[in-house]
N, C-alpha and C. Protein backbone atom coordinates (compact mmCIF):
# COMPACT_ATOMS: atom_id res chain seq x y z
N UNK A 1 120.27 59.03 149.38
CA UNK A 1 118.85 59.18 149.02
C UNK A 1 118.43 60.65 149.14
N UNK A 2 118.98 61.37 150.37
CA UNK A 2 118.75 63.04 150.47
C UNK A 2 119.38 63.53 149.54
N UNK A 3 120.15 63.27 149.23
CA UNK A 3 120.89 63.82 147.80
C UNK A 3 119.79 64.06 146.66
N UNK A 4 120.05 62.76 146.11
CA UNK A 4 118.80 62.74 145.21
C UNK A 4 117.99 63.49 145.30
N UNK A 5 117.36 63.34 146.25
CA UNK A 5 115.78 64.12 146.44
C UNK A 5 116.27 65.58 146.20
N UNK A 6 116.92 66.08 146.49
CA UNK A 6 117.49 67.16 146.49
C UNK A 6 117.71 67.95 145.10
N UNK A 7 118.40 66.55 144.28
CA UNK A 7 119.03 67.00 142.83
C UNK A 7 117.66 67.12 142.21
N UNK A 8 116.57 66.32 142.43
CA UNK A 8 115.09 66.05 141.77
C UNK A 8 114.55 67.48 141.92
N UNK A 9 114.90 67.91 143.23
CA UNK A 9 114.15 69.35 143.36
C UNK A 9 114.63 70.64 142.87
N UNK A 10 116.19 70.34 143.08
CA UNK A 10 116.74 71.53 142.06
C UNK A 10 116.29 71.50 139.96
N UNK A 11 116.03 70.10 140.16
CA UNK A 11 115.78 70.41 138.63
C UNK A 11 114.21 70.69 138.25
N UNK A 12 113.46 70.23 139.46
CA UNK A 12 111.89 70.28 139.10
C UNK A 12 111.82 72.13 139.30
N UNK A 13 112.29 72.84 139.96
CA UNK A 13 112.60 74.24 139.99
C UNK A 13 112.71 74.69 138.93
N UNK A 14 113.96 74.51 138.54
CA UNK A 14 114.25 75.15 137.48
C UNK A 14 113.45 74.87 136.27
N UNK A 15 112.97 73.58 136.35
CA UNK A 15 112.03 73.42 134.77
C UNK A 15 110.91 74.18 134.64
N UNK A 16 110.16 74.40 136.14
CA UNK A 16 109.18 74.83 136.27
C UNK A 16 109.27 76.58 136.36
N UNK A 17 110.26 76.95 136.56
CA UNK A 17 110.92 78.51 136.36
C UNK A 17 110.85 78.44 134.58
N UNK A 18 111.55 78.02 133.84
CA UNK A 18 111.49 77.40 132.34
C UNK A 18 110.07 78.03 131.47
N UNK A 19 109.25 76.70 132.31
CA UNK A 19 108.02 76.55 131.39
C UNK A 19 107.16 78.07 131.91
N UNK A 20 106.81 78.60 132.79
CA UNK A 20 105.89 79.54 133.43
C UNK A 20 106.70 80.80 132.89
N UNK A 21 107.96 80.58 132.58
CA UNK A 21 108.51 82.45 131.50
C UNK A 21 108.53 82.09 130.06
N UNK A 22 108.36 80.52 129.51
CA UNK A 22 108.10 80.72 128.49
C UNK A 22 106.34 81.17 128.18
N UNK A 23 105.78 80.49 128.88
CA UNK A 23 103.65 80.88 129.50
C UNK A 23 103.91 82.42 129.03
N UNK A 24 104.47 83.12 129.55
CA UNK A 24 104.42 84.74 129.69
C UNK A 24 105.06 85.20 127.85
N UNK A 25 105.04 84.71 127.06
CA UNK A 25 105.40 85.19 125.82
C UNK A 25 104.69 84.25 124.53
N UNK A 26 104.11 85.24 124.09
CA UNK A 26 103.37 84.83 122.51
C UNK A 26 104.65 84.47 121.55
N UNK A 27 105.11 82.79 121.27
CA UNK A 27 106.12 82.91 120.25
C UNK A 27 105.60 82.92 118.61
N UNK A 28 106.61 83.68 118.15
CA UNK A 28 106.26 84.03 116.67
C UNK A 28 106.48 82.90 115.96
N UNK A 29 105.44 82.41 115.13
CA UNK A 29 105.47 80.99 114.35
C UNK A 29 104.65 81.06 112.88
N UNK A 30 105.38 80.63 111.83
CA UNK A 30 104.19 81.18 110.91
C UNK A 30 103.05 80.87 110.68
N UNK A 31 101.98 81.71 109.82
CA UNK A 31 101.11 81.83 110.35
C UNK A 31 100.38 82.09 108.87
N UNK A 32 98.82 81.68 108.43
CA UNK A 32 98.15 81.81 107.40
C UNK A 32 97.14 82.16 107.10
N UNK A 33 96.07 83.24 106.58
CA UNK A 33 95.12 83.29 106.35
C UNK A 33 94.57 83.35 104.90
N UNK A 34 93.41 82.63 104.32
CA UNK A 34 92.71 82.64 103.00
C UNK A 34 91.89 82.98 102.94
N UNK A 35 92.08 84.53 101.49
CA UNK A 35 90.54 84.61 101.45
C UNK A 35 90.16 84.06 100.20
N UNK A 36 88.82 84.31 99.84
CA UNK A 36 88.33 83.79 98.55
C UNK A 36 87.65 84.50 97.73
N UNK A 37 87.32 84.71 96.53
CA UNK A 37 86.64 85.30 95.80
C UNK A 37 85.95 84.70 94.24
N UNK A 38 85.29 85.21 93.34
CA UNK A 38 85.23 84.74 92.36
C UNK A 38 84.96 85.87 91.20
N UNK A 39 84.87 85.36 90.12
CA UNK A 39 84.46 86.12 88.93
C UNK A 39 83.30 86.04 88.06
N UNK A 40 82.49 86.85 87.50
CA UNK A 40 81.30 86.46 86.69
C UNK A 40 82.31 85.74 85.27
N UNK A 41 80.61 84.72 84.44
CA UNK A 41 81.12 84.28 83.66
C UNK A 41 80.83 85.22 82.48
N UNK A 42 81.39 85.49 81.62
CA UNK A 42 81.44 86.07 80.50
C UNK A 42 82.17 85.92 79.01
N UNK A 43 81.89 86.65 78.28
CA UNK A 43 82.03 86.56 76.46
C UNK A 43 83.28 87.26 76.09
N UNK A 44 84.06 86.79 75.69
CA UNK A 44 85.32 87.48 75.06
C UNK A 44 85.43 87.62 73.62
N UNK A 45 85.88 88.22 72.93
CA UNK A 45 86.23 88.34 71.48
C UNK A 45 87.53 88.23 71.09
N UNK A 46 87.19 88.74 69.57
CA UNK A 46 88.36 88.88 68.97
C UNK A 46 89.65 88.98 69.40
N UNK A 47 90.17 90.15 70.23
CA UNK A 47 90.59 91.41 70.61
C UNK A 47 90.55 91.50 72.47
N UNK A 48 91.21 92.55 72.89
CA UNK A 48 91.23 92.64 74.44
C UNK A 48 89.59 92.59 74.34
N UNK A 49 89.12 91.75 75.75
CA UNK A 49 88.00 91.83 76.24
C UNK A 49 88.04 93.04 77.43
N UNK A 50 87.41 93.44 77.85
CA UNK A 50 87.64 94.99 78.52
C UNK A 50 87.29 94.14 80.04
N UNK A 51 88.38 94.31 80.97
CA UNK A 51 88.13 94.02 82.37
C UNK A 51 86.92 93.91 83.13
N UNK A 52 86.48 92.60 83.77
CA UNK A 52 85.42 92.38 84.16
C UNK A 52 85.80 92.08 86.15
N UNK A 53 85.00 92.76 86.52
CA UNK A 53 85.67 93.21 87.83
C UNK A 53 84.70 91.28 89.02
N UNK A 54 85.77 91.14 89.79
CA UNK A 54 84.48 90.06 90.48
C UNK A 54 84.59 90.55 91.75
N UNK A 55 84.46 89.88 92.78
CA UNK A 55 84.43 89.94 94.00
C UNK A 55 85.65 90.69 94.97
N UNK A 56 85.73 91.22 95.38
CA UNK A 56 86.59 91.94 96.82
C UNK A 56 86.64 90.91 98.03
N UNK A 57 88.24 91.26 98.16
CA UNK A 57 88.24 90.60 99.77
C UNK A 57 89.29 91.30 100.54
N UNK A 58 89.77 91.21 101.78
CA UNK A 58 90.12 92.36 102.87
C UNK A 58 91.90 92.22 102.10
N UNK A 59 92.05 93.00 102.41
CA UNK A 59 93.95 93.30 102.55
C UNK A 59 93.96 92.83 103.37
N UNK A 60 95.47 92.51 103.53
CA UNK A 60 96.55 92.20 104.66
C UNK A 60 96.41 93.30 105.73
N UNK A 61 96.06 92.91 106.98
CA UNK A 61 96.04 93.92 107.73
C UNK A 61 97.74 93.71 108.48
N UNK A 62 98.97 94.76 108.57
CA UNK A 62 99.86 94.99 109.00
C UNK A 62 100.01 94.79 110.54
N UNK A 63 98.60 94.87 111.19
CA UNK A 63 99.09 94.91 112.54
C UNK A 63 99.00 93.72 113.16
N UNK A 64 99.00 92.35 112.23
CA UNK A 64 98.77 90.96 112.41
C UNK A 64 100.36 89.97 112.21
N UNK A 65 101.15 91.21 111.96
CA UNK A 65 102.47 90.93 111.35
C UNK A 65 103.24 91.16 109.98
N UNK A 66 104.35 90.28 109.79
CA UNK A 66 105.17 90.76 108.68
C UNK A 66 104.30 89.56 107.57
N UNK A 67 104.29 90.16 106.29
CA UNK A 67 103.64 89.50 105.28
C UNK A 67 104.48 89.20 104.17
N UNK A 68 105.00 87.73 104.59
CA UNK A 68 106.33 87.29 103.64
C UNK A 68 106.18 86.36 102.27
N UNK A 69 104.77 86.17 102.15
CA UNK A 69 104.09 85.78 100.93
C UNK A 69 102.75 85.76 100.60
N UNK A 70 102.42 85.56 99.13
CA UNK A 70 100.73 85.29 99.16
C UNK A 70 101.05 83.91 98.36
N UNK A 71 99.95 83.30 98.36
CA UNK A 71 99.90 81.80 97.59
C UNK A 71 98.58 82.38 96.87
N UNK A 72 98.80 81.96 95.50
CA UNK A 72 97.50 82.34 94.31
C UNK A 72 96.95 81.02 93.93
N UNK A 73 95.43 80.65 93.85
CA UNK A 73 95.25 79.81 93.07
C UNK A 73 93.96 80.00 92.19
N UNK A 74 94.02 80.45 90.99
CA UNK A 74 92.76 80.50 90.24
C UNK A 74 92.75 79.72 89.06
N UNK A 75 91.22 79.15 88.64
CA UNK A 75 90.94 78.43 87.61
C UNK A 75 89.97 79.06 86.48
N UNK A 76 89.73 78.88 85.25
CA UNK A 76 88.97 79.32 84.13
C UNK A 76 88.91 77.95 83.05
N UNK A 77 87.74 78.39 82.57
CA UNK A 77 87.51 77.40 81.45
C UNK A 77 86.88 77.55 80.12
N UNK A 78 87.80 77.92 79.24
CA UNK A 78 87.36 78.81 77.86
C UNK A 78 86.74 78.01 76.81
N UNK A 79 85.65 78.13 76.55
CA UNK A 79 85.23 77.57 75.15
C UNK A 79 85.00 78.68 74.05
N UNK A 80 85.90 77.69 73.21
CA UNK A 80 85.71 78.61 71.62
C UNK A 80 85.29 78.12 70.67
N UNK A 81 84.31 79.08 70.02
CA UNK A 81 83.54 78.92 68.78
C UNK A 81 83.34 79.85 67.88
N UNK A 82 82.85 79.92 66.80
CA UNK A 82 82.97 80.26 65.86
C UNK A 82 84.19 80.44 64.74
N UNK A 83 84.91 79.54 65.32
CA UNK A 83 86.34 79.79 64.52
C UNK A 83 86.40 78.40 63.57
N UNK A 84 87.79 78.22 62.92
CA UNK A 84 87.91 77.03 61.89
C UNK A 84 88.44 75.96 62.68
N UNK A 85 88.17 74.96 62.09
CA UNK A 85 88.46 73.56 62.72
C UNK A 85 90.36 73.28 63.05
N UNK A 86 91.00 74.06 62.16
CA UNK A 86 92.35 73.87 62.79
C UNK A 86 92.93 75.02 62.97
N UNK A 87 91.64 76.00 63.72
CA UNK A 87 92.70 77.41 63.91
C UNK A 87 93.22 76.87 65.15
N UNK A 88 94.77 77.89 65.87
CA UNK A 88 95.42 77.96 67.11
C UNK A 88 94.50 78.85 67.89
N UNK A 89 93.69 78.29 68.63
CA UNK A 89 93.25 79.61 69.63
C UNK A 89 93.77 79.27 71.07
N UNK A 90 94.29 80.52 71.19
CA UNK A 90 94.89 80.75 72.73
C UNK A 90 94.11 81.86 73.40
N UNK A 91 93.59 81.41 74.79
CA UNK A 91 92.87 82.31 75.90
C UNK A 91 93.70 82.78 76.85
N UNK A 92 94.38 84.51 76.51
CA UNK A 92 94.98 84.78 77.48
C UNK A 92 94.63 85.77 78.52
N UNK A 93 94.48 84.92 79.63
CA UNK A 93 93.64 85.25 80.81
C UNK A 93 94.69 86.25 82.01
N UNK A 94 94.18 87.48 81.88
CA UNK A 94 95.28 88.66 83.05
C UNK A 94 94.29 88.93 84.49
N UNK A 95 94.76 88.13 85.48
CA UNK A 95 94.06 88.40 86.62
C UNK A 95 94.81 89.71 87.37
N UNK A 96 93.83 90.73 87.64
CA UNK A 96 94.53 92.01 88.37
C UNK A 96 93.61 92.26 90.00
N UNK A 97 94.68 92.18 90.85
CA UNK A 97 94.26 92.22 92.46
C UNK A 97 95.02 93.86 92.76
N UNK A 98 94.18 94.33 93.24
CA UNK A 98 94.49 95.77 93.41
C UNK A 98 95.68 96.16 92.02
N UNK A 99 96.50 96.42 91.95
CA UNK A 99 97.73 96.77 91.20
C UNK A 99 98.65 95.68 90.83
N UNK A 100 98.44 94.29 91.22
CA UNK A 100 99.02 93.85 90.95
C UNK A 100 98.47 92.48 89.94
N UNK A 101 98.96 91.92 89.08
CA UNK A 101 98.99 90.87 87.71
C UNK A 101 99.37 89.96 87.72
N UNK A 102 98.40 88.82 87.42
CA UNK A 102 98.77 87.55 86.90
C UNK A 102 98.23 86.96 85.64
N UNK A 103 98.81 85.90 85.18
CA UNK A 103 98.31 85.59 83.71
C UNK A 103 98.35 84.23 83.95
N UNK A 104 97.07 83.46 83.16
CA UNK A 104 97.11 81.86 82.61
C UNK A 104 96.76 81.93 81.45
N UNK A 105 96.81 80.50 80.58
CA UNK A 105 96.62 80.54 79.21
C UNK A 105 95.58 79.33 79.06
N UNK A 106 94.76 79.34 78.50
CA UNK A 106 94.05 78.27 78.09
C UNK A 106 94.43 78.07 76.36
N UNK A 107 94.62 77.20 75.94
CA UNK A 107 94.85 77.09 74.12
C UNK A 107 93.98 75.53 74.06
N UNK A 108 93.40 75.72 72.41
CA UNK A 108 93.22 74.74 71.69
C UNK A 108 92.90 74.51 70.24
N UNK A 109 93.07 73.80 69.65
CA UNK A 109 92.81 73.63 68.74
C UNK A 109 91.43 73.54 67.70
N UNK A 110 91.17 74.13 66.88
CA UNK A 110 89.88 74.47 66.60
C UNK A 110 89.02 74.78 67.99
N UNK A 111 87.79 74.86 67.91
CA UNK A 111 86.42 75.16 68.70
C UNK A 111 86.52 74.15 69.72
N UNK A 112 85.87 74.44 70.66
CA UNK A 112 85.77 73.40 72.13
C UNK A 112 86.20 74.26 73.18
N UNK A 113 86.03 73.26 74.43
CA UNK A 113 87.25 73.92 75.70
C UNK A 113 88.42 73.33 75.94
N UNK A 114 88.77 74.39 76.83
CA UNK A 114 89.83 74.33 77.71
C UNK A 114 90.40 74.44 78.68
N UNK A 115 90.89 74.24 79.36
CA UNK A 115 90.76 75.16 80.90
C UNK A 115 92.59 75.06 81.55
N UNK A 116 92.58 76.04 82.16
CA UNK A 116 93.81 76.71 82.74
C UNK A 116 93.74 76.99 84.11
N UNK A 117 95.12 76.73 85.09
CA UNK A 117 94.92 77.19 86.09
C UNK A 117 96.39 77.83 86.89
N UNK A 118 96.38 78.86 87.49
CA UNK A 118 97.29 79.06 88.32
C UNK A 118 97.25 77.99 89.90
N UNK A 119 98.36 77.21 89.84
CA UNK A 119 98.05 76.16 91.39
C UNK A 119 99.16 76.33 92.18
N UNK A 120 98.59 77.26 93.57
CA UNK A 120 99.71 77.19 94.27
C UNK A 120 100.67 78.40 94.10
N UNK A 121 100.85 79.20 92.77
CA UNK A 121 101.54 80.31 92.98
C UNK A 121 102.19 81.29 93.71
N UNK A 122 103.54 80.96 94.46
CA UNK A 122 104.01 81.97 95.62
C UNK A 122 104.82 83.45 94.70
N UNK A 123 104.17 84.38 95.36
CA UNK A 123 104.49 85.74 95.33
C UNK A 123 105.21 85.95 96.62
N UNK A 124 106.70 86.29 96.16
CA UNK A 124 107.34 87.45 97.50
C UNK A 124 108.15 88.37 97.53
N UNK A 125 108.08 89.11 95.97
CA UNK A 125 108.19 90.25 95.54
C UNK A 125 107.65 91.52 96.78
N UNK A 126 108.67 92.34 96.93
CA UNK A 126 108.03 93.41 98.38
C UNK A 126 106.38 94.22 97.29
N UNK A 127 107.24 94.38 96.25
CA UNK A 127 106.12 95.64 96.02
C UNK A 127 104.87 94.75 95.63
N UNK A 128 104.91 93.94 95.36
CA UNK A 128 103.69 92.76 94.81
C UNK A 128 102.95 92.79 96.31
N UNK A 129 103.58 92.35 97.29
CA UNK A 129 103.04 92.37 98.89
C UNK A 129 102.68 93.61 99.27
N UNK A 130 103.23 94.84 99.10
CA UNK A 130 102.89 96.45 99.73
C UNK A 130 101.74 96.21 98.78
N UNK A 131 101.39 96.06 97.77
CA UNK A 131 99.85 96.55 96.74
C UNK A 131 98.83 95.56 97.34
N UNK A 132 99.04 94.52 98.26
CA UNK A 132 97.96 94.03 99.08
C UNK A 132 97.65 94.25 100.20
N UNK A 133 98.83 94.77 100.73
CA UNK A 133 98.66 94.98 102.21
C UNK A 133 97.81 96.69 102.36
N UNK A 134 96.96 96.60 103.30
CA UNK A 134 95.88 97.98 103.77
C UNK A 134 95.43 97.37 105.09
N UNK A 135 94.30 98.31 105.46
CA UNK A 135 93.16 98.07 105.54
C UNK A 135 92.02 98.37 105.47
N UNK A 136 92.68 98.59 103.71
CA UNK A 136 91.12 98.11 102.97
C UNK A 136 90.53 97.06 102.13
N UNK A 137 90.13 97.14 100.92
CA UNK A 137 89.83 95.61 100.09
C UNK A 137 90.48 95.48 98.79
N UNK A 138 90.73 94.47 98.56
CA UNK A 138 91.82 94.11 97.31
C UNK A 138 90.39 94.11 95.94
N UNK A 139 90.34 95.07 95.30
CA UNK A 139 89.77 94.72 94.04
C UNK A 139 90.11 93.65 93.10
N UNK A 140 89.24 93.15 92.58
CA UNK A 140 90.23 92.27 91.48
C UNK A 140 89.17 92.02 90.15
N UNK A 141 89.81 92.04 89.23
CA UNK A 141 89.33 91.98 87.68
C UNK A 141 89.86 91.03 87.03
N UNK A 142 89.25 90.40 85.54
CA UNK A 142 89.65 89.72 85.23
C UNK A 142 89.43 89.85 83.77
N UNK A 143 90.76 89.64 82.38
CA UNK A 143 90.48 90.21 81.33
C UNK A 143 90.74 89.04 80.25
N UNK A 144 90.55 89.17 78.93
CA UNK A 144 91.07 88.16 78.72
C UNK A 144 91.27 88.20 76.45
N UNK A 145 92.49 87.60 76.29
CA UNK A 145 92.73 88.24 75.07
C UNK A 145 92.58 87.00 74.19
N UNK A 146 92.08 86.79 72.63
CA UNK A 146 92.27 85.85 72.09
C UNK A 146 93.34 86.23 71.29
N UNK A 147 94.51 85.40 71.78
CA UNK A 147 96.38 85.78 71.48
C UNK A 147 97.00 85.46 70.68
N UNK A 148 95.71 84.54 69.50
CA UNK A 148 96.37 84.44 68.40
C UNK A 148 95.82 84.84 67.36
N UNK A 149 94.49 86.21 68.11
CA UNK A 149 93.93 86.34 66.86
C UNK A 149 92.60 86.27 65.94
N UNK A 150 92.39 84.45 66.27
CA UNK A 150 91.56 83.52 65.54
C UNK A 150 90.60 84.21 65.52
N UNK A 151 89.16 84.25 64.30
CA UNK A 151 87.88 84.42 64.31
C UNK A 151 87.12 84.00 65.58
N UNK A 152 87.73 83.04 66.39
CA UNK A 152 86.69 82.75 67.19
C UNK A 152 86.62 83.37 68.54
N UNK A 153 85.30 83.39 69.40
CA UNK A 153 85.09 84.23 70.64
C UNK A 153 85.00 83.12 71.14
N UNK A 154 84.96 83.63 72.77
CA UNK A 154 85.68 82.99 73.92
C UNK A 154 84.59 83.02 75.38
N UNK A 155 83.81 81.91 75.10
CA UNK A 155 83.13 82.51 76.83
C UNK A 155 84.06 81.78 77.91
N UNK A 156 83.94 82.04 79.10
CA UNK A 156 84.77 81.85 79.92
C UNK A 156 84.07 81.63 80.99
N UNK A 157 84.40 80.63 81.82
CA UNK A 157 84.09 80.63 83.33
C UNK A 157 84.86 80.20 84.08
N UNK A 158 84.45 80.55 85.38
CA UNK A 158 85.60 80.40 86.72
C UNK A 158 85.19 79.44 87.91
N UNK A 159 86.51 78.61 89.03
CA UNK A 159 86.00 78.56 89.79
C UNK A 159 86.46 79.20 90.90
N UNK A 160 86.32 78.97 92.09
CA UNK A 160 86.18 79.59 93.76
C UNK A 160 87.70 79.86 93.45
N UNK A 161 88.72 81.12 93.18
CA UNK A 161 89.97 81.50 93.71
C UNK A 161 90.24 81.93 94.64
N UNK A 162 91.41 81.88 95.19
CA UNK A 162 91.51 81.99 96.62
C UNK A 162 93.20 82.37 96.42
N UNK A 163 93.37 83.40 97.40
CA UNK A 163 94.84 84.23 98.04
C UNK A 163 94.92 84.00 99.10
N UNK A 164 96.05 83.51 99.48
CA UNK A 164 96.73 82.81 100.87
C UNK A 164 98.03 84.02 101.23
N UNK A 165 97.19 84.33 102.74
CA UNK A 165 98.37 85.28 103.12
C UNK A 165 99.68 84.88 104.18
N UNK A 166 100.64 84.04 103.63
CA UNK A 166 101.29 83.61 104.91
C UNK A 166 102.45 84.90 105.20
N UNK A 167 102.26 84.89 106.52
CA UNK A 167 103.03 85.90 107.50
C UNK A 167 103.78 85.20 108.78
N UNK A 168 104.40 86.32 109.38
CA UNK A 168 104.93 85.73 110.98
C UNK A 168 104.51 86.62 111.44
N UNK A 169 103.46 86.41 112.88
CA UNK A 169 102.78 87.44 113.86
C UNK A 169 103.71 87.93 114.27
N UNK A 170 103.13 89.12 114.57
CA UNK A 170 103.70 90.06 115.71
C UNK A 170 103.87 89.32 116.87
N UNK A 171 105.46 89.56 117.55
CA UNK A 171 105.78 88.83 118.93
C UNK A 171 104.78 89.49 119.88
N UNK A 172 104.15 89.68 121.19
CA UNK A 172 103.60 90.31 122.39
C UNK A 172 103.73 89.80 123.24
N UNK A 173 104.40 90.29 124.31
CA UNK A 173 104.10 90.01 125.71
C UNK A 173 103.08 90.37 126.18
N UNK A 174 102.69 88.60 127.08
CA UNK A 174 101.76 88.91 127.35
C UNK A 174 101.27 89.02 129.13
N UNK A 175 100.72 89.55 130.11
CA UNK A 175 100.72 89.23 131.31
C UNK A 175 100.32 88.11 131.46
N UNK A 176 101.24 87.61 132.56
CA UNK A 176 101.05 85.97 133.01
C UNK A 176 99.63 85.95 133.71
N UNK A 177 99.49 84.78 133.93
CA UNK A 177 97.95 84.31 134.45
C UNK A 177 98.39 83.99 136.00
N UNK A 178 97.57 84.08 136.94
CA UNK A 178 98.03 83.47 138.35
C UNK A 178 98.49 81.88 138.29
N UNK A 179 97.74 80.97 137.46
CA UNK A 179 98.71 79.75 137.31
C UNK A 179 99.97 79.85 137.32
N UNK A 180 100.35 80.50 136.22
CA UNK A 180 101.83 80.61 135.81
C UNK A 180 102.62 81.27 136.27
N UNK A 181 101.86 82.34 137.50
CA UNK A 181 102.60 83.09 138.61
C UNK A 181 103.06 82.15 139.40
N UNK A 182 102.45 81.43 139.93
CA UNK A 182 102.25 80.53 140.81
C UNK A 182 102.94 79.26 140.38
N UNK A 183 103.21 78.63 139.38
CA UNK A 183 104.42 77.88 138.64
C UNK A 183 105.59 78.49 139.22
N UNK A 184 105.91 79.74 138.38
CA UNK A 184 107.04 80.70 138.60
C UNK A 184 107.77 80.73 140.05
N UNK A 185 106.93 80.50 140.81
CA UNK A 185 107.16 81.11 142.39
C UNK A 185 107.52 79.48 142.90
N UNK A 186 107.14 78.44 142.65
CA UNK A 186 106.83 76.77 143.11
C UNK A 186 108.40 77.13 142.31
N UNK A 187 109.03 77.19 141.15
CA UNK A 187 110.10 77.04 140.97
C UNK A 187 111.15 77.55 141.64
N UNK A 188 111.31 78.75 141.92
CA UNK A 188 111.64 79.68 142.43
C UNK A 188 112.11 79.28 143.64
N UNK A 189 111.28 78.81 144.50
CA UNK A 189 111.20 78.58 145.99
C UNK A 189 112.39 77.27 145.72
N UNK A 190 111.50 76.22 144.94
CA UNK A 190 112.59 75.44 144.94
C UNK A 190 114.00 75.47 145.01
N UNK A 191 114.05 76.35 143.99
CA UNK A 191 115.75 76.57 143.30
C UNK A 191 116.43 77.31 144.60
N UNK A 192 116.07 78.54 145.59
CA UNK A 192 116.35 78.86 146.73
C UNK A 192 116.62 77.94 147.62
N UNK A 193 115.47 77.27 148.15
CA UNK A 193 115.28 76.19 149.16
C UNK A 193 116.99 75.32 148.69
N UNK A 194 117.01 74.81 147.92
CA UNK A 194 118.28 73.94 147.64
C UNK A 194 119.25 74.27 147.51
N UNK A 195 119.72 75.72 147.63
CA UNK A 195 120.74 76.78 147.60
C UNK A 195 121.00 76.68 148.96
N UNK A 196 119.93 76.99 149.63
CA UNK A 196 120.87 77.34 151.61
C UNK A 196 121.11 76.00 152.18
N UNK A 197 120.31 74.63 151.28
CA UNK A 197 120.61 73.76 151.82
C UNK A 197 121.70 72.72 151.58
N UNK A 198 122.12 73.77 150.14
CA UNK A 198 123.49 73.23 149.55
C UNK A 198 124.83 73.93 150.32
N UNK A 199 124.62 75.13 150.89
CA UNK A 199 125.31 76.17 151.37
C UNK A 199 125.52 75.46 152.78
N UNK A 200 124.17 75.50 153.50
CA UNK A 200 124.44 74.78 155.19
C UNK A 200 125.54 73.83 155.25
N UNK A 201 125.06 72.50 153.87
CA UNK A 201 125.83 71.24 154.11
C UNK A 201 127.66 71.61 153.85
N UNK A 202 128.06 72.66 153.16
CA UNK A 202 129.06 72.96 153.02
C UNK A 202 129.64 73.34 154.01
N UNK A 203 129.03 74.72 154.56
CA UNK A 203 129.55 75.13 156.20
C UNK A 203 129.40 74.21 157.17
N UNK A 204 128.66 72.99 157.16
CA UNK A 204 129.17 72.19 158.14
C UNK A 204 130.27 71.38 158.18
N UNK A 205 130.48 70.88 159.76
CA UNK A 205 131.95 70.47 159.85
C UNK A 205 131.70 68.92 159.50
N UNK A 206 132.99 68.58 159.33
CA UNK A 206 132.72 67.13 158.87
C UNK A 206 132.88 66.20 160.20
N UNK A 207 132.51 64.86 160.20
CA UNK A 207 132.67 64.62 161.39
C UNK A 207 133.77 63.35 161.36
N UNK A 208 133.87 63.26 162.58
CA UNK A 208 135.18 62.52 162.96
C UNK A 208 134.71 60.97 163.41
């Protein structure tokens, strides 16, 4: 039965040595932040529509960790008119975030809408990631071409897009708390305590 009790305490030691040095370290796990933005609605033509700038939101700040993707998701919804009942019209939509480009297409057939969306899009191209990362704000514009041409113009609207920054934090040590000092030391003692008393029972003689 002293045995036991014994083996119970060498292991409640050591677990508790375990848990109170893992307490003392921030582990790196990944990690996500979203921002959001939007775009005004506006009139496209013939021809390139000339970049229409919407909302700003922060860069990647670097000292939050390594930045091993963005997730894109934007939506638009083109109606066209003035064109013929069986022209091809295609809405090609170039979203630009600081320096960097994306494209959706809206198409249809004669006049009406349509709508297009980027869902979910992972970027993890380095230089695509260095043109977001600062700390400053990601501009972003939005342009849009009718790509086949047609007589007809193009108004356009958007909804709520949003860039997802997933990263892995920076590791930090951190100073322990007196709890977890105090864990540390309850283990500690243990794991000692059962050492001289593993040691005594050895140096003693056996008996006859």
């Amino acid at each position: 039965m002293k045995q036991f009790s014994r083996l119970c305490l060498s292991r409640f030691g050591v677990l508790s040595a375990m848990i109170a040095l893992a307490l003392t370290c921030r582990i790196a796990s990944a990690n996500t932040i979203t921002e959001t933005y939007t775009f005004p609605s506006f009139t496209g033509y013939v021809n390139l529509q000339s970049p229409v700038a919407g909302s700003s939101f922060p860069e990647f700040d670097p000292a939050l960790g390594t930045l091993n993707s963005i997730t894109l998701n934007d939506t638009a919804t083109a109606t066209f008119s003035g064109g013929g009942a069986k022209d091809a019209n295609v809405a090609d939509y170039t979203i630009t975030l600081n320096f960097s480009e994306f494209e959706m297409v809206a198409s249809k057939t004669g006049n009406g809408q349509a709508t297009t969306d980027i869902s979910n899009f992972t970027e993890t191209a380095p230089g695509e990631l260095a043109a977001l990362t600062g700390s400053g704000s990601v501009a972003t514009a939005i342009s849009v071409v009718n790509h086949n041409g047609t007589p007809a113009s193009i108004s356009s609207t958007f909804g709520i897009e949003s860039l997802t920054y997933n990263f892995t934090p920076a590791v930090t040590a951190t100073a322990p708390e007196p709890s977890t000092l105090a864990l540390l030391s309850t283990g500690l003692l243990c794991c000692l305590g059962f050492g001289r008393r593993r040691s005594s029972a050895l140096g003693r003689p056996a008996m006859s």
